[in-house]
C-alpha atoms as a PDB file:
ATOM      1  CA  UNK A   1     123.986 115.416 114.800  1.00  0.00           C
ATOM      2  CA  UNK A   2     120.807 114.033 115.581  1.00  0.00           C
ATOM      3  CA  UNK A   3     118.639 116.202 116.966  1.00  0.00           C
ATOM      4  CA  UNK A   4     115.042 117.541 117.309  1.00  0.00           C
ATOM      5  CA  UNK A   5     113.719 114.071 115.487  1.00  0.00           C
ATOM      6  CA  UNK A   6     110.862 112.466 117.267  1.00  0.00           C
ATOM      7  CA  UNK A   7     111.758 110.793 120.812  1.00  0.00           C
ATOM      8  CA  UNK A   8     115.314 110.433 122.524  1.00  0.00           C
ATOM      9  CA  UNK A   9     114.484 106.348 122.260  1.00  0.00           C
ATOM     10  CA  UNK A  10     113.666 107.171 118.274  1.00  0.00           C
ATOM     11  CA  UNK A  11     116.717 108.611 118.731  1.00  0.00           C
ATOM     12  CA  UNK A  12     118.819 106.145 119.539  1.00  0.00           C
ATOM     13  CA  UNK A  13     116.855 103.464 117.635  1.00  0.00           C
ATOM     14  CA  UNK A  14     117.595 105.143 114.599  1.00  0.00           C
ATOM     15  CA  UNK A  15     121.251 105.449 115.411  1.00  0.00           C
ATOM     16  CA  UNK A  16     121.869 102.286 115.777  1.00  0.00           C
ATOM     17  CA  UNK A  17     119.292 101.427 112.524  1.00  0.00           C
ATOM     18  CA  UNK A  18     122.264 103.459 110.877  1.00  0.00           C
ATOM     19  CA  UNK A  19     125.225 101.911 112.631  1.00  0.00           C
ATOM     20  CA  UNK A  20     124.741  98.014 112.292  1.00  0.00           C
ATOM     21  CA  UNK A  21     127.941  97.044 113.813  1.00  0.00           C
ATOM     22  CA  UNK A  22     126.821  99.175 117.256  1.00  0.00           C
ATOM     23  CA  UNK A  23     127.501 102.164 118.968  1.00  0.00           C
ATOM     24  CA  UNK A  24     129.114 103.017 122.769  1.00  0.00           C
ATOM     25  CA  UNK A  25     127.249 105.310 125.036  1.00  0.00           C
ATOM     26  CA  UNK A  26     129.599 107.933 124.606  1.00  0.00           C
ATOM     27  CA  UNK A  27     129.534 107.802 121.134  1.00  0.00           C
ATOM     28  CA  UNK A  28     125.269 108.099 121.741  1.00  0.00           C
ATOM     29  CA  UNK A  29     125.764 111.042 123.884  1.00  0.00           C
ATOM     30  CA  UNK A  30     128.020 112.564 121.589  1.00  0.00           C
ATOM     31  CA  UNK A  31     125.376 112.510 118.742  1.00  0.00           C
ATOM     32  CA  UNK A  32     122.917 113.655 120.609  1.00  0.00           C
ATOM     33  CA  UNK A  33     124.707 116.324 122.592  1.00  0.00           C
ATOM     34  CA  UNK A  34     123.342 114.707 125.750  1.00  0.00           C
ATOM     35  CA  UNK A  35     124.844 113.113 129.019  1.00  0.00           C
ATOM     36  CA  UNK A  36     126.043 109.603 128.926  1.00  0.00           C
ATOM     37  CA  UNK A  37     123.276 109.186 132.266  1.00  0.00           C
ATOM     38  CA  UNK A  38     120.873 109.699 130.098  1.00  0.00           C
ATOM     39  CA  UNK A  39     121.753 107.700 127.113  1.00  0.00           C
ATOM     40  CA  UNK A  40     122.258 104.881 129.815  1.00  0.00           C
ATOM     41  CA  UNK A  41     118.723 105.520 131.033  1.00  0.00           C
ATOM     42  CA  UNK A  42     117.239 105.252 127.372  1.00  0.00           C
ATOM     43  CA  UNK A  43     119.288 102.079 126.938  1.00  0.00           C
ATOM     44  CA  UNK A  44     118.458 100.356 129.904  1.00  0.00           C
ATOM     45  CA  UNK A  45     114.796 101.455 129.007  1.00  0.00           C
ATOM     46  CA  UNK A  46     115.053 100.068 125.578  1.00  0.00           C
ATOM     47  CA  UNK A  47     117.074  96.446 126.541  1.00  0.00           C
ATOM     48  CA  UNK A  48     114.120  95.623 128.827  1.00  0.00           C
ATOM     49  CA  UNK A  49     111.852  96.005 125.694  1.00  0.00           C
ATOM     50  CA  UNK A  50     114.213  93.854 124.356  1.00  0.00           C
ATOM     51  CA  UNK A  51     114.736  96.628 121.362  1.00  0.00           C
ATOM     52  CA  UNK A  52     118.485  96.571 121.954  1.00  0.00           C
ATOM     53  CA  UNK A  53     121.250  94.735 123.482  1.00  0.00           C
ATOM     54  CA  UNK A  54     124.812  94.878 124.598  1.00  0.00           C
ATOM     55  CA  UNK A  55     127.002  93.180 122.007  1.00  0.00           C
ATOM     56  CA  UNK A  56     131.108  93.332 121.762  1.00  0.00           C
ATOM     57  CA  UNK A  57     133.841  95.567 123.911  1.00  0.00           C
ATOM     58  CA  UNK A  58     135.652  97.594 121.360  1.00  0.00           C
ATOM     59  CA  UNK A  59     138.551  99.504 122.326  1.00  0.00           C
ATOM     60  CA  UNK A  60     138.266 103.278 122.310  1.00  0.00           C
ATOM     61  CA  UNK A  61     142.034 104.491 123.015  1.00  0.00           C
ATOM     62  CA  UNK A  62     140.491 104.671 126.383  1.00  0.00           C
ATOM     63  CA  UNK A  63     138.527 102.505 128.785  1.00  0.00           C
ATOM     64  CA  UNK A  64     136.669  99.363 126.729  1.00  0.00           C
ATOM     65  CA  UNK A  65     133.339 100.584 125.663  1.00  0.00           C
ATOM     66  CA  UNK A  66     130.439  98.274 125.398  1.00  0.00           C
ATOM     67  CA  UNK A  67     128.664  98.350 122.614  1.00  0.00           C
ATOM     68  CA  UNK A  68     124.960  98.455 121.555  1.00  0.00           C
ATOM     69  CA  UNK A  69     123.160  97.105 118.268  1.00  0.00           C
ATOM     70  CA  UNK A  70     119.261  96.564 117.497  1.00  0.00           C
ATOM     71  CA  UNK A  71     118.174  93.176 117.843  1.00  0.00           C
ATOM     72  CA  UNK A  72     115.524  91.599 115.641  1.00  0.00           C
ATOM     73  CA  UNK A  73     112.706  93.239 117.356  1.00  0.00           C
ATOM     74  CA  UNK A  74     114.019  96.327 117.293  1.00  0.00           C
ATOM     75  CA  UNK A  75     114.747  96.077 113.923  1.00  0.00           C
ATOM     76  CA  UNK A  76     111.285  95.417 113.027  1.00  0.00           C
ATOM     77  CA  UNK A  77     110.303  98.738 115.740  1.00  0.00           C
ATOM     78  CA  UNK A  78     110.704 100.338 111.838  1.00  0.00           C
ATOM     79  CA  UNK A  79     107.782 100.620 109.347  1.00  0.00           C
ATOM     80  CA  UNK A  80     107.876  97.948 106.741  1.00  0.00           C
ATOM     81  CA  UNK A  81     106.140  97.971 103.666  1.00  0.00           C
ATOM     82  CA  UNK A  82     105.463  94.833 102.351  1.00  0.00           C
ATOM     83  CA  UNK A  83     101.880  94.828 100.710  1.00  0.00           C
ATOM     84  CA  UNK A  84     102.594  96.310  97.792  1.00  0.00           C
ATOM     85  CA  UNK A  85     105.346  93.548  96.558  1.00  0.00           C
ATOM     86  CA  UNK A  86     102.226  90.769  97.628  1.00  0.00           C
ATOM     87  CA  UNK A  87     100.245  92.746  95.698  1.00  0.00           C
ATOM     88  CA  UNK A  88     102.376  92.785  92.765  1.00  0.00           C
ATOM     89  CA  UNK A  89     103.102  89.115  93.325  1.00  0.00           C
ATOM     90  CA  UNK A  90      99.936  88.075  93.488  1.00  0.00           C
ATOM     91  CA  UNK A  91      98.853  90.142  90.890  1.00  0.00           C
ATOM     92  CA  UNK A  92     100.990  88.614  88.220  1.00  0.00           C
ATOM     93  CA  UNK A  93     100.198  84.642  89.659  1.00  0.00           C
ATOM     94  CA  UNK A  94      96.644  85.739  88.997  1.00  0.00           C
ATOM     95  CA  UNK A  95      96.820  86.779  85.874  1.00  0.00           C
ATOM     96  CA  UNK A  96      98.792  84.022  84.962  1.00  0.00           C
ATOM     97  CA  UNK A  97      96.643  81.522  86.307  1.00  0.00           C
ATOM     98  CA  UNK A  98      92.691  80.571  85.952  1.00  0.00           C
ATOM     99  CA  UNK A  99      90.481  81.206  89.415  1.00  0.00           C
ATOM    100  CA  UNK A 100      90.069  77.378  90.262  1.00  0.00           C
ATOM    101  CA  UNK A 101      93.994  76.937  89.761  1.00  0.00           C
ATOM    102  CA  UNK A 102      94.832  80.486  91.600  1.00  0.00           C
ATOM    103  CA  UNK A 103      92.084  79.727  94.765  1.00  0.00           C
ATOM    104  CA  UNK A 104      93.292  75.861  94.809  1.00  0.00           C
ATOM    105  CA  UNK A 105      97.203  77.544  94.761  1.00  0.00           C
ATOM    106  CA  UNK A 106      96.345  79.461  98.096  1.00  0.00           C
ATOM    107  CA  UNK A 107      94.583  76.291  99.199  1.00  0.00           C
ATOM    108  CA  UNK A 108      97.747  74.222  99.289  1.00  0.00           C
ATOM    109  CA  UNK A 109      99.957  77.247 100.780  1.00  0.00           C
ATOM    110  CA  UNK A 110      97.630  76.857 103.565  1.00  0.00           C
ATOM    111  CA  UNK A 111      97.615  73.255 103.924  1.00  0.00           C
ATOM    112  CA  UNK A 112     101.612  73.662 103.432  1.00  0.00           C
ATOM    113  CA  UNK A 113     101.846  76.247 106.607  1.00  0.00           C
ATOM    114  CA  UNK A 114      99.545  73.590 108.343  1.00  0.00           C
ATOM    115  CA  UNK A 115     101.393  70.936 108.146  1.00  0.00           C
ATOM    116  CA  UNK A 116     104.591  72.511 109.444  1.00  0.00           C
ATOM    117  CA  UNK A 117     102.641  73.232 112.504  1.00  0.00           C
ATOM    118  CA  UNK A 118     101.072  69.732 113.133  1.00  0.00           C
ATOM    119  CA  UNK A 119     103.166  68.773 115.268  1.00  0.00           C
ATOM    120  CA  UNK A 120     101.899  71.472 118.044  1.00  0.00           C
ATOM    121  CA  UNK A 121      98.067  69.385 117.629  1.00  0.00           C
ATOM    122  CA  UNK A 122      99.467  65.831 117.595  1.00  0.00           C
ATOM    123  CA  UNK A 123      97.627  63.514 120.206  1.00  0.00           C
ATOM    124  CA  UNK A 124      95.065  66.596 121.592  1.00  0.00           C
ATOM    125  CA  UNK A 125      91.610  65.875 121.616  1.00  0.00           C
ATOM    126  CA  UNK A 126      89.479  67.938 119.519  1.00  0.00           C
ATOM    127  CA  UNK A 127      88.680  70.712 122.230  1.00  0.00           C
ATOM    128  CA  UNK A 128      92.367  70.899 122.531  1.00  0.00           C
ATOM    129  CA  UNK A 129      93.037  71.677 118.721  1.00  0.00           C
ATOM    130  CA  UNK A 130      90.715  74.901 118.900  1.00  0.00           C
ATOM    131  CA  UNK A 131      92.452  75.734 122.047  1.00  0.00           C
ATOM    132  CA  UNK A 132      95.642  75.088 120.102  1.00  0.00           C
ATOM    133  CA  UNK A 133      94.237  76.716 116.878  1.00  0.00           C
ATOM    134  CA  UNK A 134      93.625  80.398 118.240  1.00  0.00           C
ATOM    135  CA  UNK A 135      97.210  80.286 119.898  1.00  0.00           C
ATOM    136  CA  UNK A 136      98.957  79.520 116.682  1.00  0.00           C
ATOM    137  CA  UNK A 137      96.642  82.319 115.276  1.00  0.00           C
ATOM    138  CA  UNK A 138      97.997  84.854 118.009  1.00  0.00           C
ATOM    139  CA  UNK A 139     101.308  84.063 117.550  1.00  0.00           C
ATOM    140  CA  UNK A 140     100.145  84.692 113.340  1.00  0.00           C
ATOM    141  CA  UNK A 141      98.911  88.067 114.463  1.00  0.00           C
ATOM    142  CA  UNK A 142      94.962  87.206 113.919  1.00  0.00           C
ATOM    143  CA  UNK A 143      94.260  88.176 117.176  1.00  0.00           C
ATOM    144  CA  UNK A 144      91.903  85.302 117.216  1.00  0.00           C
ATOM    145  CA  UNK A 145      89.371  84.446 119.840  1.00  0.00           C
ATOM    146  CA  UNK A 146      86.726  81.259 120.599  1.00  0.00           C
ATOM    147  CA  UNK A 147      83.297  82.134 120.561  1.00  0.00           C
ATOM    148  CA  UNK A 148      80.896  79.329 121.843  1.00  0.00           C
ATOM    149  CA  UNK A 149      77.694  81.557 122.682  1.00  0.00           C
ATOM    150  CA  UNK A 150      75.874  80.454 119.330  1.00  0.00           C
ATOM    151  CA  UNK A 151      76.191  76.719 120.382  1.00  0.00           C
ATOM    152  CA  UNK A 152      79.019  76.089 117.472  1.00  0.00           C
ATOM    153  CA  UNK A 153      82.286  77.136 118.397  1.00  0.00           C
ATOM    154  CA  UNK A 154      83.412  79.892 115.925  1.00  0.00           C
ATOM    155  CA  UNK A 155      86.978  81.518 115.577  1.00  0.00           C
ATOM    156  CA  UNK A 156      87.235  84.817 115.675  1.00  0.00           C
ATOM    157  CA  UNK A 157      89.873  87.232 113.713  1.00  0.00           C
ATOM    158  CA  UNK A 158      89.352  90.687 114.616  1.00  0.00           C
ATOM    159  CA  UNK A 159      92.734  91.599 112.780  1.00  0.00           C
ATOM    160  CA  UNK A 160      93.331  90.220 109.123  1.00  0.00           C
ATOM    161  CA  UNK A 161      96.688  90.387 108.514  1.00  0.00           C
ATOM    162  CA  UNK A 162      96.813  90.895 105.398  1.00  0.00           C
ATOM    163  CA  UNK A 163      93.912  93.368 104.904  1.00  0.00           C
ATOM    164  CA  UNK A 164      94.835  95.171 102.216  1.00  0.00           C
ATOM    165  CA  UNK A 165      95.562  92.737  99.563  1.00  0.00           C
ATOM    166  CA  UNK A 166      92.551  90.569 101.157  1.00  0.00           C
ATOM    167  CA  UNK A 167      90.002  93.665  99.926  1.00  0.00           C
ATOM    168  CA  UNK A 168      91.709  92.879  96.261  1.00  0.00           C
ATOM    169  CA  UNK A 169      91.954  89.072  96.300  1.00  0.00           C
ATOM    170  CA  UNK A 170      89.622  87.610  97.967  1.00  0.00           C
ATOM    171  CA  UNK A 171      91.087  84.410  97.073  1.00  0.00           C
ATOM    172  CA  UNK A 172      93.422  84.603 100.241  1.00  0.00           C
ATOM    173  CA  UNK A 173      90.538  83.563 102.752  1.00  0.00           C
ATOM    174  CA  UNK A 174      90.973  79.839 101.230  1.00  0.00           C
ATOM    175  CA  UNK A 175      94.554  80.079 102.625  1.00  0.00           C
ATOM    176  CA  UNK A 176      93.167  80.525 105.749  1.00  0.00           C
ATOM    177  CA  UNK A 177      90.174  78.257 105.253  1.00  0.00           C
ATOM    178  CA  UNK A 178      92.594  75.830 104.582  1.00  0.00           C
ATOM    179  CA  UNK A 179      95.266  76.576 107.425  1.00  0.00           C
ATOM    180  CA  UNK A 180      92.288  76.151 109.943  1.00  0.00           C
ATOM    181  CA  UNK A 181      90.565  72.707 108.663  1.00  0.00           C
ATOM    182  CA  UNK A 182      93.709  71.035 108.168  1.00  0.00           C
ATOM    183  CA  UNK A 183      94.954  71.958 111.599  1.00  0.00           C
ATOM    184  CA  UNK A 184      91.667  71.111 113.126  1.00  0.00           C
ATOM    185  CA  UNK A 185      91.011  67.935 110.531  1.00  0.00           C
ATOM    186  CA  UNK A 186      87.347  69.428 110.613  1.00  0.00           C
ATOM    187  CA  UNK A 187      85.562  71.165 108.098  1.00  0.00           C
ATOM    188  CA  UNK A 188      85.102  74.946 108.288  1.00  0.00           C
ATOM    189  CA  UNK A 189      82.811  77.219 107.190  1.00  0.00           C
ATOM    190  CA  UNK A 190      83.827  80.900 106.690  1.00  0.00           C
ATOM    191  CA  UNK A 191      80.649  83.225 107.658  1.00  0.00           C
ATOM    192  CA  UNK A 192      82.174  86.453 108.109  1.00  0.00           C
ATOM    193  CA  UNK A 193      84.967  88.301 106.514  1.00  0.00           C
ATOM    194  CA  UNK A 194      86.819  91.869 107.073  1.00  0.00           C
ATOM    195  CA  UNK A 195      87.755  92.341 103.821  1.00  0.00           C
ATOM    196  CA  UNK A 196      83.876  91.809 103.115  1.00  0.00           C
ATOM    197  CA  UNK A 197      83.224  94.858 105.276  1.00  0.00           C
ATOM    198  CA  UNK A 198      82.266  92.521 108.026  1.00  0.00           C
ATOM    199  CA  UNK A 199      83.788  93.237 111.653  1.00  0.00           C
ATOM    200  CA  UNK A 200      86.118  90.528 111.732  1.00  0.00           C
ATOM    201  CA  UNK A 201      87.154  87.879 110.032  1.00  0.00           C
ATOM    202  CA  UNK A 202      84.596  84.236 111.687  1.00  0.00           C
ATOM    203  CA  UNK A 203      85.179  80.501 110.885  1.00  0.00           C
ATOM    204  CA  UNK A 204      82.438  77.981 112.184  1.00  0.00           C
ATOM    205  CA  UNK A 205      83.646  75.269 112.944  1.00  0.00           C
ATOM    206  CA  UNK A 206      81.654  71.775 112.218  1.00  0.00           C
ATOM    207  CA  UNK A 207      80.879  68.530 114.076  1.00  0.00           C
ATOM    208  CA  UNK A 208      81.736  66.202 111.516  1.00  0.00           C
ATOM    209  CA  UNK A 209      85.303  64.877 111.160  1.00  0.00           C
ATOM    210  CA  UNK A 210      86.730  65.272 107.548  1.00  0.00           C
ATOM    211  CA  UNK A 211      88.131  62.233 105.898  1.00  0.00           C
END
C-alpha cells in the first residue's frame, strides 16, 4: 500500500509509473485506502495537465473499468538523469579526438539540428528568422529572448540546457553558435556565456549576410 509518500497526485503518478499497462479507479482507491471520489478528483486533476489519460475498458468480473496510464508527459513528470552519460560520452569523444576536430564535431551537430529545422525559416525575411529563431529556442528549452536596446539585436538564453557539462566542455557553445548562424544564415558572435559565470548565455547577431 502506498501511503504517506509525498502528494495523493505523486501518488497516483507513481502508481501508474509502476503499472504501465494502467490501473482502474478502484484499483487506485484500493492502494491508497481512499474513496474512488477522490481518486476521480486527482485524475480529472491530472488529465487536464495532460499527465494521464484514459486508455482501454478491461473487464473486472464486474462493471467495465476504465483504465488509466501516464502519457509521455507524465512520464517525463519523473527526474531524469541524463548528464552524467553526456558527460561520459563526451568525455571519451574528447579524448579521442584533437580540439579543432572535437569543436568542428559539435560544429556540424549544430549545423545538422539546423538544417532539420529549415524548413520553419524558409521564405521569412530576416526580422522574421530572429522572430523564428527564439521560438525554436523555447520550444529547445533556452528560454531565449530578443534584446534590441544596444542597437544590435542579441539573443538571449537565460537557461543553458545543458549547464553542467557546458561548465566542463566548453566546446558545446559552437553547437549552439552553429545552430543559430545557420538558421539565421548570419554570422554570430557569442559575448556572454553561463557556463562562463556570466548571467545568461548572449549571441549578437551581425549585419552582414554569410556566404
Amino acid at each position: 500500500m502506498t501511503k504517506g509518500i509525498g502528494t495523493r497526485r505523486e501518488q497516483i503518478l507513481k502508481l501508474l509509473l509502476e503499472s504501465r499497462l494502467g490501473l482502474g479507479i478502484d484499483e487506485i482507491a484500493e492502494q491508497l485506502d481512499i474513496s474512488r471520489n477522490a481518486v476521480q478528483q486527482h485524475l480529472s486533476s491530472l488529465e487536464q495537465e495532460q499527465l494521464v489519460k484514459k486508455d482501454i475498458f478491461k473487464s473486472t468480473g464486474g462493471r467495465p473499468s476504465r483504465n488509466y496510464v501516464l502519457t509521455e508527459h507524465g512520464i517525463n513528470y519523473f527526474p531524469k538523469q541524463y548528464s552524467w552519460f553526456g558527460n561520459l560520452v563526451l568525455s571519451e569523444l574528447k579524448s579521442e579526438m584533437s580540439e579543432d576536430a572535437f569543436r568542428q564535431f559539435m560544429w556540424r551537430l549544430g549545423v545538422k539540428l539546423a538544417k532539420t529545422l529549415l524548413t520553419q525559416f524558409d521564405g521569412k525575411q530576416p526580422d522574421e528568422k530572429v522572430a523564428a529563431l527564439v521560438d525554436t529556442m523555447q520550444s529547445l528549452g533556452y528560454e531565449a529572448s530578443l534584446d534590441i536596446n544596444t542597437g544590435q539585436p542579441i539573443i538571449k538564453a537565460s537557461n543553458c540546457v545543458y549547464h553542467d557539462l557546458a561548465q566542463q566542455f566548453s566546446e558545446l557553445c559552437d553547437f549552439d553558435h552553429a545552430l543559430i548562424s545557420t538558421l539565421l544564415d548570419r554570422p554570430i558572435e557569442q559575448t556572454a556565456c553561463m557556463a562562463r559565470g556570466d548571467c545568461s548565455c548572449a549571441f549578437l547577431i551581425k549585419s552582414e549576410v554569410s556566404g
